[in-house]
Protein backbone atom coordinates (compact mmCIF):
# COMPACT_ATOMS: atom_id res chain seq x y z
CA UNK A 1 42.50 -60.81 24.16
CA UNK A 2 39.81 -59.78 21.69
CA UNK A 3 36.64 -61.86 21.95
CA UNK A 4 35.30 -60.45 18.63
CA UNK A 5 36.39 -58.54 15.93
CA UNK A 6 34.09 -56.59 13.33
CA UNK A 7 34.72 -54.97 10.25
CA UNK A 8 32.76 -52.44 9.28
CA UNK A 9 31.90 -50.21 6.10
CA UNK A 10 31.47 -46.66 6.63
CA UNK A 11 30.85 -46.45 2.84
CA UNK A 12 30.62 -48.91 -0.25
CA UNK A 13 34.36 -50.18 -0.63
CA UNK A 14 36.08 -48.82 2.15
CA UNK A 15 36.77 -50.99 5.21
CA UNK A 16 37.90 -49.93 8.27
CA UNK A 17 38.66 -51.95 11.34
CA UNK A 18 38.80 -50.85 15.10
CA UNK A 19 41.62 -52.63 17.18
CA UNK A 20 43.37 -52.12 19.93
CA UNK A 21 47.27 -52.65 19.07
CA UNK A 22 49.28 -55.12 17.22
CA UNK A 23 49.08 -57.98 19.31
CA UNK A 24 45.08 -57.76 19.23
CA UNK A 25 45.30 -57.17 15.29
CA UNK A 26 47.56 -60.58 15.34
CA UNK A 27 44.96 -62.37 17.03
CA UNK A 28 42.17 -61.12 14.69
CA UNK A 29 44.50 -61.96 12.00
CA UNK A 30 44.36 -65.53 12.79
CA UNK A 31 40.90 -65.52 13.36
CA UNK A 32 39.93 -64.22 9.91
CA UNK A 33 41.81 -67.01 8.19
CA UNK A 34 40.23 -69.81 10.65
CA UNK A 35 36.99 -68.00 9.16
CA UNK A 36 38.45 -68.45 5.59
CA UNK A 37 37.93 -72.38 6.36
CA UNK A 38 34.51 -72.53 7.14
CA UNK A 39 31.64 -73.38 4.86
CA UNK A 40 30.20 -70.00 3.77
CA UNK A 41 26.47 -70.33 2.84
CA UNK A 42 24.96 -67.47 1.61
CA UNK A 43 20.97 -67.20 1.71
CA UNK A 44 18.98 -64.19 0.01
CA UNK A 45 15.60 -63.07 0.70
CA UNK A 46 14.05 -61.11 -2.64
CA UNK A 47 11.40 -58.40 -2.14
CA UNK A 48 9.18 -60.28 -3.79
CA UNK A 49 9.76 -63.28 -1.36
CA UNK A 50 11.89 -65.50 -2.73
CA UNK A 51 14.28 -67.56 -0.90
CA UNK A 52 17.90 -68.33 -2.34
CA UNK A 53 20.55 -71.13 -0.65
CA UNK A 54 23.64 -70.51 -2.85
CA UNK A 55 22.10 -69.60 -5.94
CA UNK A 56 18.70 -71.91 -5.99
CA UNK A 57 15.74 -70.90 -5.32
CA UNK A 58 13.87 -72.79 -2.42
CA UNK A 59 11.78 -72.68 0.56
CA UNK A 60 12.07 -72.76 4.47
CA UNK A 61 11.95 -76.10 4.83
CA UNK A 62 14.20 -76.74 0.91
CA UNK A 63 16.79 -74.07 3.46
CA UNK A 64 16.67 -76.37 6.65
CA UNK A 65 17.59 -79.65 4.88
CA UNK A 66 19.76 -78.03 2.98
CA UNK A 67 21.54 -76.86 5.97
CA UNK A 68 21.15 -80.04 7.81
CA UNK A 69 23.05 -81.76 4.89
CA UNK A 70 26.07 -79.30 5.62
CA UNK A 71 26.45 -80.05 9.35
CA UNK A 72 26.41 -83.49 8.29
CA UNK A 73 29.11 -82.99 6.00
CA UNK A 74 31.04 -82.11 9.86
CA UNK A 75 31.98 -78.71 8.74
CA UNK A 76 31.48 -75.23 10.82
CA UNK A 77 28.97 -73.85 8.83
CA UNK A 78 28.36 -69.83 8.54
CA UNK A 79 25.71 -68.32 6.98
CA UNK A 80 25.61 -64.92 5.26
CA UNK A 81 22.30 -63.38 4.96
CA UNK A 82 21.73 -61.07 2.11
CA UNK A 83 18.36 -59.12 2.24
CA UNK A 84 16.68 -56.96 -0.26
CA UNK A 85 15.95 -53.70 1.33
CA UNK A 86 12.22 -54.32 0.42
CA UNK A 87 12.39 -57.72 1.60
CA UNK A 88 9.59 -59.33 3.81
CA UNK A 89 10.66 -58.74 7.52
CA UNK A 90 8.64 -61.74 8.42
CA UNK A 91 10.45 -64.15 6.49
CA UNK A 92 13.78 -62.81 7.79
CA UNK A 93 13.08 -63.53 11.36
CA UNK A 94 11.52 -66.43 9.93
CA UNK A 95 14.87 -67.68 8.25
CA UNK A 96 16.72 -66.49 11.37
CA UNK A 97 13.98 -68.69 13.56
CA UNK A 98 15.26 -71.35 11.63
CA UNK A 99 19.03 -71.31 11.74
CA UNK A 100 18.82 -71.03 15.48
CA UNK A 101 16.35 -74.20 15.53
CA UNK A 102 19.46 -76.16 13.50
CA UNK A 103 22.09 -75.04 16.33
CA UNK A 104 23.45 -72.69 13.53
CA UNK A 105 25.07 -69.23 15.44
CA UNK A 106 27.40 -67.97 12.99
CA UNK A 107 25.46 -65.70 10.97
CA UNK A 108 26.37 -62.73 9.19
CA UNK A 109 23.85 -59.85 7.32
CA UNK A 110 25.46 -58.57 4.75
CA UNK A 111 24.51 -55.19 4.01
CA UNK A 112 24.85 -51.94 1.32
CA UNK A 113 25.93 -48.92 2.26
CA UNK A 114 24.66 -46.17 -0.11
């Protein structure tokens, strides 16, 4: 049984998964589309220091309630970092600090491949 599966990008638009035979693919399969049904919140971090939830700008704490209002809502919430590659390192951690304060552990940095 496959306790995680990743998808990676060896280069910008080509995926390429790892797995170890059908049955496995099956199971990832299914998990993908349970994935499909969660809340997907993405949150940028600018070079310059700005902090997006969705597409408004806004601040730790503006990201916290924010995210406090979707667990509310009862959904599984996941969270898709997106990161300038000049962006502050401090708030990163700092927005990762903060997720893991509001019991949020799916978390995802999206990244570019050049």
């Amino acid at each position: 049984m496959i306790s995680a599966f990743s998808v990676m990008s060896r280069a910008a638009g080509q995926p390429f998964a790892v797995t170890g035979g059908v049955g496995e693919a099956l199971i990832a399969a299914a998990s993908a589309s349970a994935m499909d049904l969660q809340k997907k919140v993405p949150i940028t971090i600018t070079s310059d220091g700005t902090l997006y939830v969705e597409d408004r700008k806004t601040t730790i704490d503006g990201m916290a309630r924010y995210m406090q209002a979707e667990q509310a809502k009862g959904e599984d919430v996941t969270v898709i970092i997106r990161a300038d590659t000049h962006a502050q390192y401090g708030l990163f951690v700092t927005v990762l600090d903060t997720l893991k304060k509001l019991n949020i552990d799916k978390i995802a940095v999206a990244t570019d491949v050049q």
